[in-house]
PDB file of N, CA and C in Angstrom:
ATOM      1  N   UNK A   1       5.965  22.817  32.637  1.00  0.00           N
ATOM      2  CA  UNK A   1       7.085  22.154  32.006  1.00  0.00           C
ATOM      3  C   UNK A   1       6.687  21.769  30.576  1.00  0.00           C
ATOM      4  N   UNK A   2       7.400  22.156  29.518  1.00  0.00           N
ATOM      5  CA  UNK A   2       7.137  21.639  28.132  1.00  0.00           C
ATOM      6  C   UNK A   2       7.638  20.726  27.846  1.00  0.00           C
ATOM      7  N   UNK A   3       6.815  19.566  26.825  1.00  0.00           N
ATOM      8  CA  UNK A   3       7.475  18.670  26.686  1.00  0.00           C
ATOM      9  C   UNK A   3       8.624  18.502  25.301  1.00  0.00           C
ATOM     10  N   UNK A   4       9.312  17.448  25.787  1.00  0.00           N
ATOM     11  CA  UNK A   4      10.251  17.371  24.703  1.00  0.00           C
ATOM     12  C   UNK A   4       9.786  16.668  23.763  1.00  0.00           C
ATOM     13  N   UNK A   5      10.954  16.156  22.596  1.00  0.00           N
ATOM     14  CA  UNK A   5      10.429  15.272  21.072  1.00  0.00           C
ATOM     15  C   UNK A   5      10.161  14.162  21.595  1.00  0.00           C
ATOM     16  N   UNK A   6      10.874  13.553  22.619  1.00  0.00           N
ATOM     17  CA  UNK A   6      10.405  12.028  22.978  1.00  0.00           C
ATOM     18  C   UNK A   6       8.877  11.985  23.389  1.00  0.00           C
ATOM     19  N   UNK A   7       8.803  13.134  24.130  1.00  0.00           N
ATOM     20  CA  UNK A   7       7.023  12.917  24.733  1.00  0.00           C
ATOM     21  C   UNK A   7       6.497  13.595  24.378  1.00  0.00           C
ATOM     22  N   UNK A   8       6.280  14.056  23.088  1.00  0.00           N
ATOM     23  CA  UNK A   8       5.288  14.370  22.225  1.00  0.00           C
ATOM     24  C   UNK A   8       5.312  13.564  21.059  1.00  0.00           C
ATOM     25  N   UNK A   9       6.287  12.585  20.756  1.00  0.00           N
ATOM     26  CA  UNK A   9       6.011  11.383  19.722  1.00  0.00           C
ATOM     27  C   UNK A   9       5.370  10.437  20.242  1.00  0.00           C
ATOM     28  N   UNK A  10       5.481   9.676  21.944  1.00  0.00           N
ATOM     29  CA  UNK A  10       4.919   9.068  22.282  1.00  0.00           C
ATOM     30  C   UNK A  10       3.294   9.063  22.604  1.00  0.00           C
ATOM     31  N   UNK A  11       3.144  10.857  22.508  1.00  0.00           N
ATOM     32  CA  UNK A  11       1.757  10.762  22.740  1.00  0.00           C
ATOM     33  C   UNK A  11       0.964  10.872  21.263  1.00  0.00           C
ATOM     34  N   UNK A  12       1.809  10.548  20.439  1.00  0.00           N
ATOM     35  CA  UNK A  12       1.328  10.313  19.044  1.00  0.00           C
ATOM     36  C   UNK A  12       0.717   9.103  18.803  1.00  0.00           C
ATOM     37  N   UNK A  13       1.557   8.052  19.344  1.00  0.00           N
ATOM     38  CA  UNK A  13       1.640   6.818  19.283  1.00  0.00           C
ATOM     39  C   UNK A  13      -0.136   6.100  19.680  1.00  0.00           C
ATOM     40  N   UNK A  14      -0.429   5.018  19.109  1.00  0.00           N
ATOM     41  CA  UNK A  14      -1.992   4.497  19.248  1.00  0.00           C
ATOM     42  C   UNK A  14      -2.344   3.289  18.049  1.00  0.00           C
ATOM     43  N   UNK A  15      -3.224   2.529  18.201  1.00  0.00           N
ATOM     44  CA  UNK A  15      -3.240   1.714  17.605  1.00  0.00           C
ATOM     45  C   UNK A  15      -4.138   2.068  16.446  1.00  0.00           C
ATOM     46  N   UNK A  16      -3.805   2.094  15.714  1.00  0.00           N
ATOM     47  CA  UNK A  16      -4.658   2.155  14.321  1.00  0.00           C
ATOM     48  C   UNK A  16      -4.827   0.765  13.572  1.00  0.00           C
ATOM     49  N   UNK A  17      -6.120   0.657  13.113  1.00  0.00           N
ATOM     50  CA  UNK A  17      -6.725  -0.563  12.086  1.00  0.00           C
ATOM     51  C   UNK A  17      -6.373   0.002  10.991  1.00  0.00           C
ATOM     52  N   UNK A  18      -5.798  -0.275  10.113  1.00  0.00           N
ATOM     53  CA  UNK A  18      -5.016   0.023   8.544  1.00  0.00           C
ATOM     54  C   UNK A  18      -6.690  -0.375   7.968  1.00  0.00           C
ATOM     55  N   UNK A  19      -7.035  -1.528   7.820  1.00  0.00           N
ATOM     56  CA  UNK A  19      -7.560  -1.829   6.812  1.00  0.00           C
ATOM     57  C   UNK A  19      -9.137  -0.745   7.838  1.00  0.00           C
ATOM     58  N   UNK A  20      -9.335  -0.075   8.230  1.00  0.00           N
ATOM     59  CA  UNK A  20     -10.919   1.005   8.652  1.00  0.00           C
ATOM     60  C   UNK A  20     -10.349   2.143   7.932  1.00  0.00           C
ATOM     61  N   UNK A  21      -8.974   2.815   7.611  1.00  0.00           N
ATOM     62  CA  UNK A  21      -8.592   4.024   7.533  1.00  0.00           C
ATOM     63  C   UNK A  21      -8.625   4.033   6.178  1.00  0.00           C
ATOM     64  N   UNK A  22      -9.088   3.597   5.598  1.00  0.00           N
ATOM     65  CA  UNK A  22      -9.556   3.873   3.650  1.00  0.00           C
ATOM     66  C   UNK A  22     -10.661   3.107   3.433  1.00  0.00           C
ATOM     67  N   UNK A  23     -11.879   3.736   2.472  1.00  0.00           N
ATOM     68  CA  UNK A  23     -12.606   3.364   2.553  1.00  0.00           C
ATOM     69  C   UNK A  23     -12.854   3.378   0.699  1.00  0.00           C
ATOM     70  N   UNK A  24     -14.098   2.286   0.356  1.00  0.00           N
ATOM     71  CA  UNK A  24     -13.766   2.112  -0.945  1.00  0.00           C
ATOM     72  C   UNK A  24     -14.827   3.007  -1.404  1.00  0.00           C
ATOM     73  N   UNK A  25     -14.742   3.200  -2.709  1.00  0.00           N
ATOM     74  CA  UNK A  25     -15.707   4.286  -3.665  1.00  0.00           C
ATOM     75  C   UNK A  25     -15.999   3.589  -4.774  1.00  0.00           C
ATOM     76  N   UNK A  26     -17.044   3.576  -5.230  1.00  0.00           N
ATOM     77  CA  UNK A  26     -17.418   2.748  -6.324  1.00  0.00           C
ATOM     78  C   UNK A  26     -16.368   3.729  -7.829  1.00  0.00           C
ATOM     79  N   UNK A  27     -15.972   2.604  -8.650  1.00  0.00           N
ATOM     80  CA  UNK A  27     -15.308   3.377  -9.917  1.00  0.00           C
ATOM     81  C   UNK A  27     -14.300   3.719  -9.599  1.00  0.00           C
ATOM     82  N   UNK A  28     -13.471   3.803  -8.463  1.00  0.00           N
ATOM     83  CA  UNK A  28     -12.541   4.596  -8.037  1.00  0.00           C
ATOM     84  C   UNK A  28     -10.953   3.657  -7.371  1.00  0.00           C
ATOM     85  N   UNK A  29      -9.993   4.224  -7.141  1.00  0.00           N
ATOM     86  CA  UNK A  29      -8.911   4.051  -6.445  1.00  0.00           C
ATOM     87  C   UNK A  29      -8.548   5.123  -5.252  1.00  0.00           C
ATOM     88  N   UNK A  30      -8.612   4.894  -4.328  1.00  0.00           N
ATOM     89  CA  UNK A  30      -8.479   6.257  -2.619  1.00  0.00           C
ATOM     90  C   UNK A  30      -6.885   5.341  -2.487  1.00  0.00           C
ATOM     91  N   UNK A  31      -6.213   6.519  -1.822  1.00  0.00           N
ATOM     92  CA  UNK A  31      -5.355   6.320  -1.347  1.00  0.00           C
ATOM     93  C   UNK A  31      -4.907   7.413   0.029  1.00  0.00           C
ATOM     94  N   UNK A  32      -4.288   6.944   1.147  1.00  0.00           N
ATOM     95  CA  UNK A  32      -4.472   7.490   2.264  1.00  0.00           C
ATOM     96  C   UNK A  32      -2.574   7.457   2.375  1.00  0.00           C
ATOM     97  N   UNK A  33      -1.654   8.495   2.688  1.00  0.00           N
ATOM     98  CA  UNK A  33      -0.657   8.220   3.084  1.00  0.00           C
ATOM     99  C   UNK A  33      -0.156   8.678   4.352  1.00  0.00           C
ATOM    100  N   UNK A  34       0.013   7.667   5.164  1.00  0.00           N
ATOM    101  CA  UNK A  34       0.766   7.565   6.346  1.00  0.00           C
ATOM    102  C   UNK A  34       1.893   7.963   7.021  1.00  0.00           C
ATOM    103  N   UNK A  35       3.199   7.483   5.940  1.00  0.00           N
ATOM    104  CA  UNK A  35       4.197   8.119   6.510  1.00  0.00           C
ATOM    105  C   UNK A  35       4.871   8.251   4.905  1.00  0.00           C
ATOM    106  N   UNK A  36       5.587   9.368   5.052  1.00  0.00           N
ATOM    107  CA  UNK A  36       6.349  10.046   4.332  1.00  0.00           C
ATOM    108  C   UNK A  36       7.401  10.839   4.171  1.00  0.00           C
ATOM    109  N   UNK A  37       8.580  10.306   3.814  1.00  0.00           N
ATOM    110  CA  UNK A  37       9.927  10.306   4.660  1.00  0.00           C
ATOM    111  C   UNK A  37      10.855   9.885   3.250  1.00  0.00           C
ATOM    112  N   UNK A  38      12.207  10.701   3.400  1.00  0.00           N
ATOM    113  CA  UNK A  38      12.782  10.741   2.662  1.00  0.00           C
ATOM    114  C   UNK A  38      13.330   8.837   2.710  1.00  0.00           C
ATOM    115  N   UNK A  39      13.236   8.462   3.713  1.00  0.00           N
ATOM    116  CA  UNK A  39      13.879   6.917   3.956  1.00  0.00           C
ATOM    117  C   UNK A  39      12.715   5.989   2.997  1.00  0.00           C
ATOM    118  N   UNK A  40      11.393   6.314   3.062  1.00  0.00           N
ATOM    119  CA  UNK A  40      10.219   5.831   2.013  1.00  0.00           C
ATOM    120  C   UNK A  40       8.651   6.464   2.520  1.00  0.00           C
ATOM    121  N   UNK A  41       7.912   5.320   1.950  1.00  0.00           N
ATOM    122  CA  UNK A  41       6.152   6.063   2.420  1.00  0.00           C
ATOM    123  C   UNK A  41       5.652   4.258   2.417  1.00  0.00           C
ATOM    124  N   UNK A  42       4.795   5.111   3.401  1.00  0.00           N
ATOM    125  CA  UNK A  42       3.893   4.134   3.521  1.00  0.00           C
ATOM    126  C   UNK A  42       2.449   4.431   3.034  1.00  0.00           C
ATOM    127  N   UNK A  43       1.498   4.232   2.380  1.00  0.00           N
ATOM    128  CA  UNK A  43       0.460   4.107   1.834  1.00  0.00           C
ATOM    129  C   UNK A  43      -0.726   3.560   1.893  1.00  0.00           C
ATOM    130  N   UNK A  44      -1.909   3.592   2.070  1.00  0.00           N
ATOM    131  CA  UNK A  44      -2.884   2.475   2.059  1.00  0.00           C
ATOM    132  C   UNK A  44      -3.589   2.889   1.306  1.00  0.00           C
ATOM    133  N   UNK A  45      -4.068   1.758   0.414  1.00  0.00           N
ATOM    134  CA  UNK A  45      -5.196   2.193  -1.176  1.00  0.00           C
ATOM    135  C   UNK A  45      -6.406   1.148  -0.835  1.00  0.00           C
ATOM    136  N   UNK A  46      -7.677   1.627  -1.200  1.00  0.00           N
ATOM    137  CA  UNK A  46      -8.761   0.834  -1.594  1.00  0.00           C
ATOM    138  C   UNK A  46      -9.127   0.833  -3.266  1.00  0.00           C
ATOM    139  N   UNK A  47      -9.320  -0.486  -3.588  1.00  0.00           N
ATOM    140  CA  UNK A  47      -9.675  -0.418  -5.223  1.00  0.00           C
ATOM    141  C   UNK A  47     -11.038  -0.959  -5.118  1.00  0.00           C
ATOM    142  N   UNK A  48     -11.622  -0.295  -6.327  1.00  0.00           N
ATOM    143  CA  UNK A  48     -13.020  -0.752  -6.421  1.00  0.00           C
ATOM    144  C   UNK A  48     -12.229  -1.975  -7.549  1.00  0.00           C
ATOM    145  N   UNK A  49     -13.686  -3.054  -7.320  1.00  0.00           N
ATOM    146  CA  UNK A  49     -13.477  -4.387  -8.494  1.00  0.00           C
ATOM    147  C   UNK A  49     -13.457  -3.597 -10.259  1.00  0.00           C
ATOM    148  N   UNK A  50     -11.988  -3.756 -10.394  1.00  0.00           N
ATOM    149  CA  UNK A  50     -12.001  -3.567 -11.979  1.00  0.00           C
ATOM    150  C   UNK A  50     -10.684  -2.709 -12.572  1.00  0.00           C
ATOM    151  N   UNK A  51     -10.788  -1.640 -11.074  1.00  0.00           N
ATOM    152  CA  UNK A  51      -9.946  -0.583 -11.052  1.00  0.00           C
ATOM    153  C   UNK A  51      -8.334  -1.383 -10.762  1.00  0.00           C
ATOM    154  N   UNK A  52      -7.621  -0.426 -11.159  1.00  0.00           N
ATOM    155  CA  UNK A  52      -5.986  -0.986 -11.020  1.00  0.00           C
ATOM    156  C   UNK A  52      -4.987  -0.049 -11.508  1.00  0.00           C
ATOM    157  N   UNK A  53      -3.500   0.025 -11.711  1.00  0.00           N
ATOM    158  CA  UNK A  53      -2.706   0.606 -11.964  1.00  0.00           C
ATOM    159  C   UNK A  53      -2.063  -0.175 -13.138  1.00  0.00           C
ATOM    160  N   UNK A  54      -2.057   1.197 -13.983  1.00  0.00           N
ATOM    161  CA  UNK A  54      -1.066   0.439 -15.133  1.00  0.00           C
ATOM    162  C   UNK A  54       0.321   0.271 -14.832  1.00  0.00           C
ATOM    163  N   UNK A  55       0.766  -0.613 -15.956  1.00  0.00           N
ATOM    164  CA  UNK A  55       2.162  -0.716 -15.678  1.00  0.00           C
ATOM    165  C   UNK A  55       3.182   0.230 -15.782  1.00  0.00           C
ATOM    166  N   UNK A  56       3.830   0.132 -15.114  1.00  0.00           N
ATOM    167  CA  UNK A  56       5.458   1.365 -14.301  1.00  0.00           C
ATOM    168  C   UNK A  56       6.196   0.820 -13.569  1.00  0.00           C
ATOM    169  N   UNK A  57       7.333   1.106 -13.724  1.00  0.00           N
ATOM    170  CA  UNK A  57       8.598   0.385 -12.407  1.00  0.00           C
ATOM    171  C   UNK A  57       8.874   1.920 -11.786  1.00  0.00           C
ATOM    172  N   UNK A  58       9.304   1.131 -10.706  1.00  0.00           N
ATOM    173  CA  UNK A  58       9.791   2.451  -9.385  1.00  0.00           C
ATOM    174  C   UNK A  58      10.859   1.971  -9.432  1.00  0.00           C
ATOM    175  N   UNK A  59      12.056   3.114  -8.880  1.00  0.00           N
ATOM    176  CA  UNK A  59      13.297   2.774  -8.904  1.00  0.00           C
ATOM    177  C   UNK A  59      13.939   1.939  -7.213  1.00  0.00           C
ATOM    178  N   UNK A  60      12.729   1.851  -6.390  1.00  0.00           N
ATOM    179  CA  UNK A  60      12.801   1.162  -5.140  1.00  0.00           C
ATOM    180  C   UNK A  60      11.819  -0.207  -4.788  1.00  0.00           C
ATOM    181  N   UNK A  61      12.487  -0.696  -3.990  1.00  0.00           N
ATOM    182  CA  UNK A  61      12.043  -1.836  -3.764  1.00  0.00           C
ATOM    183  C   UNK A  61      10.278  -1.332  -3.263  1.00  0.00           C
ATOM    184  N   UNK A  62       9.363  -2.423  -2.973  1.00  0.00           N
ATOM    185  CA  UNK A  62       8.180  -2.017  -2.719  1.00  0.00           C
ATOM    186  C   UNK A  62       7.531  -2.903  -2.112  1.00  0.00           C
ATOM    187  N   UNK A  63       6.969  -3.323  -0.970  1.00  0.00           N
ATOM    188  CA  UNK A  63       6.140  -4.262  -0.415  1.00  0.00           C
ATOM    189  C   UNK A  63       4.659  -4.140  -0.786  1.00  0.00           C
ATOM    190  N   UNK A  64       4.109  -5.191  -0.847  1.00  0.00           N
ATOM    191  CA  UNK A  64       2.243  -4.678  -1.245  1.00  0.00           C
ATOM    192  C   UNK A  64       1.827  -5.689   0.014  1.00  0.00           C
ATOM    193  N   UNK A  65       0.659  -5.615   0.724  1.00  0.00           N
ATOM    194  CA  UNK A  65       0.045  -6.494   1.914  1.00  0.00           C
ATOM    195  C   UNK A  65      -0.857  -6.257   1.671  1.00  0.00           C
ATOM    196  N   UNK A  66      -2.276  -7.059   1.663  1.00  0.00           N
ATOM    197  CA  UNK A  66      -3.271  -7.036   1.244  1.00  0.00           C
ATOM    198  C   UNK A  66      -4.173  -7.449   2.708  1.00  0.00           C
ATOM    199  N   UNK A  67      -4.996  -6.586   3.025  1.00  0.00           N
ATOM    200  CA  UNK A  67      -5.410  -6.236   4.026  1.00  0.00           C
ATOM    201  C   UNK A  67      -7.319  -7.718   3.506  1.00  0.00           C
ATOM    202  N   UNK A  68      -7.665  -6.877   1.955  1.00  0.00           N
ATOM    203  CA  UNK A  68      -8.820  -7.476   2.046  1.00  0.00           C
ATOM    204  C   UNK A  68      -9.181  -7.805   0.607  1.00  0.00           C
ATOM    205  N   UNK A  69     -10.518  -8.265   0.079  1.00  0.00           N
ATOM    206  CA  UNK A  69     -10.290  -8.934  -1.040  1.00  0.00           C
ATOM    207  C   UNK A  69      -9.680  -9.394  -1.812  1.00  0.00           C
ATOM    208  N   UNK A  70      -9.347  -9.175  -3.486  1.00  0.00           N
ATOM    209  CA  UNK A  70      -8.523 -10.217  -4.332  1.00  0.00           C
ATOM    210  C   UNK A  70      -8.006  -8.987  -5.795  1.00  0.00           C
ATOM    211  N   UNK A  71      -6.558  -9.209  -5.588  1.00  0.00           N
ATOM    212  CA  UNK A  71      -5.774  -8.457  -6.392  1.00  0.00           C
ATOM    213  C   UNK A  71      -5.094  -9.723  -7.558  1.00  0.00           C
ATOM    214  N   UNK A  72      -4.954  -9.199  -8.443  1.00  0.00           N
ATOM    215  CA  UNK A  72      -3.755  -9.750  -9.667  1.00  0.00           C
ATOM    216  C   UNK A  72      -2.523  -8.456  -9.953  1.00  0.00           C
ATOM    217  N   UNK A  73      -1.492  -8.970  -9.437  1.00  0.00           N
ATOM    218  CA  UNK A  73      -0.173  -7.872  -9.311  1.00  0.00           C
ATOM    219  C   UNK A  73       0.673  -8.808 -10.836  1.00  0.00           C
ATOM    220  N   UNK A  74       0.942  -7.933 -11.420  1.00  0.00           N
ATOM    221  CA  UNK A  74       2.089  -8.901 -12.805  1.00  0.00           C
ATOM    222  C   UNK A  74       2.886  -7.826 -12.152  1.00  0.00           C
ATOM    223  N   UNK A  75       4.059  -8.684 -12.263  1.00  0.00           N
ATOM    224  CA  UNK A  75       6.019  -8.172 -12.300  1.00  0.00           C
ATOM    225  C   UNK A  75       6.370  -8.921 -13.072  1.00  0.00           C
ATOM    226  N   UNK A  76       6.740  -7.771 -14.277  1.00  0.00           N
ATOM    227  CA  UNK A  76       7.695  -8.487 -14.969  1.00  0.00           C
ATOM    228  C   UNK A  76       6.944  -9.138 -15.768  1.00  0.00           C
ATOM    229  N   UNK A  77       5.636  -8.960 -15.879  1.00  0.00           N
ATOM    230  CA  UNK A  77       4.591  -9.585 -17.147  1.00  0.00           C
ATOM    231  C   UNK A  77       4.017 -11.317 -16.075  1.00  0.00           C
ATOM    232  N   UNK A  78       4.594 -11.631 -15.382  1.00  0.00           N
ATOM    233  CA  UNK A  78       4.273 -12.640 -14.384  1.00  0.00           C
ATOM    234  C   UNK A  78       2.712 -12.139 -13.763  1.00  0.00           C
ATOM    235  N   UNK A  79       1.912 -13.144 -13.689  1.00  0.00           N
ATOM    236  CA  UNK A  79       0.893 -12.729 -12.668  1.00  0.00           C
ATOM    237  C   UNK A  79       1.125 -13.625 -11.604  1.00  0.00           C
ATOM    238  N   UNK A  80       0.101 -12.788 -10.366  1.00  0.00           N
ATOM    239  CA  UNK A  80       0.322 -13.446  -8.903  1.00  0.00           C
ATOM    240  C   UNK A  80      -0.826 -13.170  -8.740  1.00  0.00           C
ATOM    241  N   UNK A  81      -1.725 -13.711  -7.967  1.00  0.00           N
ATOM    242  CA  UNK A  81      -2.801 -13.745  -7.444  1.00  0.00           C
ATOM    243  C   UNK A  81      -2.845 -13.777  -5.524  1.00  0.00           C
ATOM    244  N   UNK A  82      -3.343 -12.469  -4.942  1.00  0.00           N
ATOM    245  CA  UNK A  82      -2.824 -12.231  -3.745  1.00  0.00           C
ATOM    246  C   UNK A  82      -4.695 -11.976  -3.032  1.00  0.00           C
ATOM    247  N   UNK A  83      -4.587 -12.184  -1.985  1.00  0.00           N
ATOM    248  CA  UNK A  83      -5.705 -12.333  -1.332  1.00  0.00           C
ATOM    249  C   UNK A  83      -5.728 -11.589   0.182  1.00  0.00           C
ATOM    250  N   UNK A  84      -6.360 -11.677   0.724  1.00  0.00           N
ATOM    251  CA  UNK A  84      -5.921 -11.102   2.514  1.00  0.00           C
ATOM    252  C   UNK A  84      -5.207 -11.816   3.101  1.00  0.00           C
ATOM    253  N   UNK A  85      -4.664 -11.121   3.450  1.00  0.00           N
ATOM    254  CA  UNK A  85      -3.393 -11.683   4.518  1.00  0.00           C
ATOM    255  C   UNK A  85      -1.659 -12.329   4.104  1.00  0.00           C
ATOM    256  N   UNK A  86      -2.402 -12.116   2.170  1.00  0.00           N
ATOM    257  CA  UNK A  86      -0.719 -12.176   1.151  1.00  0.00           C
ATOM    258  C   UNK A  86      -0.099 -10.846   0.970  1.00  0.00           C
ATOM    259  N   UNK A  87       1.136 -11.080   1.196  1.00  0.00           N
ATOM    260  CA  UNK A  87       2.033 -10.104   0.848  1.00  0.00           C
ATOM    261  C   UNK A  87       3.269 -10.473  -0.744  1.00  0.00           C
ATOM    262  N   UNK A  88       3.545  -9.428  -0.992  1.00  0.00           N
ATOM    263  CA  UNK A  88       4.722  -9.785  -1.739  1.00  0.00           C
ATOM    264  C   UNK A  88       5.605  -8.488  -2.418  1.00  0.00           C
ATOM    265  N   UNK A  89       6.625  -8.605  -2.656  1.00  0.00           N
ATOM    266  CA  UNK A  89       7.714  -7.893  -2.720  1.00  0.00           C
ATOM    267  C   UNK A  89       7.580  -7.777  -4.390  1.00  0.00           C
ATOM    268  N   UNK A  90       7.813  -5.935  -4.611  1.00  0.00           N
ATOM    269  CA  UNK A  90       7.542  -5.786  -6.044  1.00  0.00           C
ATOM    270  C   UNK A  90       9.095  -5.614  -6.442  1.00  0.00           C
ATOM    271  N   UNK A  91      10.293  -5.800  -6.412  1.00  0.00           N
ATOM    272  CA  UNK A  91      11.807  -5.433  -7.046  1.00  0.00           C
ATOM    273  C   UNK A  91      12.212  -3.834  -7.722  1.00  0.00           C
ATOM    274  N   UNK A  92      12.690  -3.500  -7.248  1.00  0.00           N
ATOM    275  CA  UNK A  92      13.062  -2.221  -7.946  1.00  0.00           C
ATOM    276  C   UNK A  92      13.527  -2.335  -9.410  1.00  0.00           C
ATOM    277  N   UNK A  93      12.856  -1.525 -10.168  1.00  0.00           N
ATOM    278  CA  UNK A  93      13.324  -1.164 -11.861  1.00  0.00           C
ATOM    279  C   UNK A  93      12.432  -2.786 -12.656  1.00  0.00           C
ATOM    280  N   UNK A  94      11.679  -3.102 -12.051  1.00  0.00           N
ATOM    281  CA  UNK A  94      11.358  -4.220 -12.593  1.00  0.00           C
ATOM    282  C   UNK A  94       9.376  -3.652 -12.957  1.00  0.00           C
ATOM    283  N   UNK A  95       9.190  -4.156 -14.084  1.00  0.00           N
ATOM    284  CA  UNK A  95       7.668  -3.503 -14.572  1.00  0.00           C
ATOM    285  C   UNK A  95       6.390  -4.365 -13.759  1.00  0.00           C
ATOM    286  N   UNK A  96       5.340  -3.265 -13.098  1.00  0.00           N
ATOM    287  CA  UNK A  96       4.812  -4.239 -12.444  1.00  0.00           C
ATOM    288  C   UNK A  96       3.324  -3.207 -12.798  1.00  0.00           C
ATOM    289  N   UNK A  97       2.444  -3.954 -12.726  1.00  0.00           N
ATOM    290  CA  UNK A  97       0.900  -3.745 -12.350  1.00  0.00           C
ATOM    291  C   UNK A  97      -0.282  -4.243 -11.682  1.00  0.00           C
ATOM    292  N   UNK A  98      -1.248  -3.503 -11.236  1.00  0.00           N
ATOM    293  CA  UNK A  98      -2.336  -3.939 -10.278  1.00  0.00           C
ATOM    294  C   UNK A  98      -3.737  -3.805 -10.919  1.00  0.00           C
ATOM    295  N   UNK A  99      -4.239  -5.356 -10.631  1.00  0.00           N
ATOM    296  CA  UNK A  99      -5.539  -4.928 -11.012  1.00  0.00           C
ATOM    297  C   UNK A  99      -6.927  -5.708 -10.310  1.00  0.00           C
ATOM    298  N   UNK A 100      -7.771  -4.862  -9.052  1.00  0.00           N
ATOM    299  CA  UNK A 100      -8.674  -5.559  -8.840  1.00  0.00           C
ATOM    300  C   UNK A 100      -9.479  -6.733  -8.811  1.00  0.00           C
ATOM    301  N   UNK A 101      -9.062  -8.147  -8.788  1.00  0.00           N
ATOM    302  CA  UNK A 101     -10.594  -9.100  -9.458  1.00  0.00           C
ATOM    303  C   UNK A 101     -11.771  -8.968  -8.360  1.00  0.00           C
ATOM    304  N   UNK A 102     -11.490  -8.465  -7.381  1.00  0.00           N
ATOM    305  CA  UNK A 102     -12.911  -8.002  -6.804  1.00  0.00           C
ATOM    306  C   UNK A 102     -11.960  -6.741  -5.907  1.00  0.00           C
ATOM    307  N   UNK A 103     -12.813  -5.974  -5.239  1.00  0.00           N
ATOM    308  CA  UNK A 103     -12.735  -4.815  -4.273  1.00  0.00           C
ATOM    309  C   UNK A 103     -11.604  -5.181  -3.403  1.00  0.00           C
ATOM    310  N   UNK A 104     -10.526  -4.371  -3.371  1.00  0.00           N
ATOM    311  CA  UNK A 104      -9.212  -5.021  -2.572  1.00  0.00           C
ATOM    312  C   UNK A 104      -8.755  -3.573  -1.502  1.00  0.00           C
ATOM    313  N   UNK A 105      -8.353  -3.817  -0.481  1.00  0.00           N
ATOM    314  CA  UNK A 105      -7.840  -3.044   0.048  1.00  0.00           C
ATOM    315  C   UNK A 105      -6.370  -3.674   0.724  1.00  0.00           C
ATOM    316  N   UNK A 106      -4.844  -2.278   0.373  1.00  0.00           N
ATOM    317  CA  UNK A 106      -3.696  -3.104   0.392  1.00  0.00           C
ATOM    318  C   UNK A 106      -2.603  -2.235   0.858  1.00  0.00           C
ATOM    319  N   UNK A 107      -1.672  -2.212   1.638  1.00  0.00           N
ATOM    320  CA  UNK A 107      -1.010  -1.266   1.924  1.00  0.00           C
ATOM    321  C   UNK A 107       0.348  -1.287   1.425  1.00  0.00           C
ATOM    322  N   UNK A 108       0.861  -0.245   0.870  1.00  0.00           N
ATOM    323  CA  UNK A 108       1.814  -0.252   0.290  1.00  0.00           C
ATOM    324  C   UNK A 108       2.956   0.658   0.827  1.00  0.00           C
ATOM    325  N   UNK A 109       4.764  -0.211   1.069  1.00  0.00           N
ATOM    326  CA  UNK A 109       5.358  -0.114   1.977  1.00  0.00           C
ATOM    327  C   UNK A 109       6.607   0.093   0.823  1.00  0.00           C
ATOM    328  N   UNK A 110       6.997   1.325   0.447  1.00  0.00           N
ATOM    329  CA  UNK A 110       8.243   1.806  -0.024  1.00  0.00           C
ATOM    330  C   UNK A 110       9.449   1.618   0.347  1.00  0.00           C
ATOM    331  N   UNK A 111      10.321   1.138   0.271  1.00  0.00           N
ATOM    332  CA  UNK A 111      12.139   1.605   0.613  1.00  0.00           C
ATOM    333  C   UNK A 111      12.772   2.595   0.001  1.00  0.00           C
ATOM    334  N   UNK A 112      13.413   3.566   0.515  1.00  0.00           N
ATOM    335  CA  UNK A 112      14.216   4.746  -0.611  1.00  0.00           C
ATOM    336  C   UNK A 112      15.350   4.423  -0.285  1.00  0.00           C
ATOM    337  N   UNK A 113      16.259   3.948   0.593  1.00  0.00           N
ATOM    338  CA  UNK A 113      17.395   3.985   1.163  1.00  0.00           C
ATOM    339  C   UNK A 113      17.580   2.473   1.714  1.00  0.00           C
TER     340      UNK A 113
END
């Protein structure tokens, strides 16, 4: 008997540790993507201390969760200071950037729709 879509998604299904599935690199930014779907993506990045993203707006909303060390996110020229276990919502069309103050690992949660 072959199985159908329901029971072959379920045997997909398992618990994964987000913050084991990227690992950091000295000098560097890794990024691992998860799901990817016209509805959005899900993402997980490790930053080495220093490393970061310049500033850019996306035209969708964006969640960031910070799994481990210490990030500075500006929106909108604002800084925030986010740590493990902070989350926060980046606004669509609004200018935002990331930048390391020590080794951070953070997962990042898109909306398209």
């Amino acid at each position: 008997m072959m199985p159908n879509d329901k029971q072959q998604k379920a045997e997909l299904a398992q618990v994964l540790r987000a913050a084991d599935m990227v690992g950091y690199q000295a000098g560097s930014v890794v990024s691992r993507t998860l799901i990817d779907k016209t509805a959005g993506t899900v993402t997980l990045f490790s930053f080495a201390a220093g490393q970061g993203l310049s500033e850019h707006s996306a035209p969708f909303d964006a969640l960031v969760y910070v799994f481990d060390g210490e990030v500075e996110v500006k929106i909108s020229g604002r800084p925030f200071n986010l740590t493990a276990g902070d989350m926060i919502i980046m606004p669509a069309n609004k200018p935002h950037a990331l930048k390391a103050i020590k080794q951070f690992k953070m997962m990042l949660i898109m909306i398209k729709s």
